[in-house]
Protein backbone atom coordinates (compact mmCIF):
# COMPACT_ATOMS: atom_id res chain seq x y z
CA UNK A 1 -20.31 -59.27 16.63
CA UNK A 2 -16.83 -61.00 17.53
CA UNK A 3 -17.06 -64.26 19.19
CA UNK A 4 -14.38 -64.95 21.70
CA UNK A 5 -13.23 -68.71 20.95
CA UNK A 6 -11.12 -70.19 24.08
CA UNK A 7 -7.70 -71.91 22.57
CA UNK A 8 -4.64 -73.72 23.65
CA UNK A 9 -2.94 -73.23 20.63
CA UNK A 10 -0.15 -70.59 21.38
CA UNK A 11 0.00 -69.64 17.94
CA UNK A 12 -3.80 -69.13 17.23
CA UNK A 13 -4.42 -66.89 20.30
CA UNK A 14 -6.84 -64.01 19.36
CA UNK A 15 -5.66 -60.92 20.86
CA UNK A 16 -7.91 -58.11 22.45
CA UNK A 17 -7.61 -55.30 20.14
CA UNK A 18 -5.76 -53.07 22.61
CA UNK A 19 -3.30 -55.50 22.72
CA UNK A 20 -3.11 -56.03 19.14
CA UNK A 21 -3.02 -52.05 18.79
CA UNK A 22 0.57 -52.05 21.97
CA UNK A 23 1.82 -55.00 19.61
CA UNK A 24 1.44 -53.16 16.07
CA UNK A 25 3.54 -50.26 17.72
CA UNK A 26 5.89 -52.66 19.17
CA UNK A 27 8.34 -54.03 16.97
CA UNK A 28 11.80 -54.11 18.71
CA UNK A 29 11.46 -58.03 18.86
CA UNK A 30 9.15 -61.21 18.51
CA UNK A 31 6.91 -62.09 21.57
CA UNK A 32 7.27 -65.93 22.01
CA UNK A 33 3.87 -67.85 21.93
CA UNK A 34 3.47 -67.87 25.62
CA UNK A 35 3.97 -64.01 25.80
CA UNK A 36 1.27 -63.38 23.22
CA UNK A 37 -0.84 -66.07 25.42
CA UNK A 38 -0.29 -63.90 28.68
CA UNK A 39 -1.64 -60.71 26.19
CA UNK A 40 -4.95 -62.62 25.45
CA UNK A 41 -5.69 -63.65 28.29
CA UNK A 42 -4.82 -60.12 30.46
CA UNK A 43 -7.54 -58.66 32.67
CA UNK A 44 -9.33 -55.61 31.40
CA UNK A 45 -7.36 -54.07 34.48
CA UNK A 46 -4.18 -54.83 33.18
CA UNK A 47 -5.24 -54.12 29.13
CA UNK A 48 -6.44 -50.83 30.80
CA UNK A 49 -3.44 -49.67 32.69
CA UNK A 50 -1.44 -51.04 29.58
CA UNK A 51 -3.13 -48.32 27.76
CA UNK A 52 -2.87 -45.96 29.70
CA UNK A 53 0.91 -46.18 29.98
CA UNK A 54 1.28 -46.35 26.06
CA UNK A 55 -0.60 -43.01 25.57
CA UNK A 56 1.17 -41.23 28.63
CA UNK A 57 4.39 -42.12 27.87
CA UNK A 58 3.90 -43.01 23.92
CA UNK A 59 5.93 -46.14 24.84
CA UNK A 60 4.03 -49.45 23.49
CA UNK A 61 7.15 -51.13 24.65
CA UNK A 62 6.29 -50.20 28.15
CA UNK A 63 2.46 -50.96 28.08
CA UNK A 64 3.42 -54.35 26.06
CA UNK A 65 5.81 -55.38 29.35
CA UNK A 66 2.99 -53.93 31.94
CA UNK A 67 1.25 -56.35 30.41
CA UNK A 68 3.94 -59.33 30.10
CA UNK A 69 4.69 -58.52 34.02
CA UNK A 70 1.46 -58.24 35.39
CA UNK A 71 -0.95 -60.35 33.01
């Protein structure tokens, strides 16, 4: 079982492993270490309608900025 450890370390944030999955497909550019805070910490609602986006449109660049918008 994965423990979820609570950071403020930019560079040590765990993501969720949808987000890690959008950022694997995503490779058009670097996310800064506050961007890849807002994708750890994003709601399941937002993780879920990132998702959903990525497999509709098979765009992880447009699920990855859902996220970045609305997270």
């Amino acid at each position: 079982m994965m423990t979820h450890r609570e950071s403020t370390d930019c560079s040590s944030a765990t993501l969720p492993a949808s987000m890690q999955t959008l950022l694997d497909r995503y490779t058009d550019r670097q996310l800064t270490q506050q961007e890849r805070l807002v994708l750890a910490h994003a709601t399941p609602r937002v993780r879920c309608e990132a998702l959903r986006i990525f497999f509709e449109m098979n765009d992880a660049a447009a699920g990855l900025e859902y996220v970045l918008a609305n997270g």
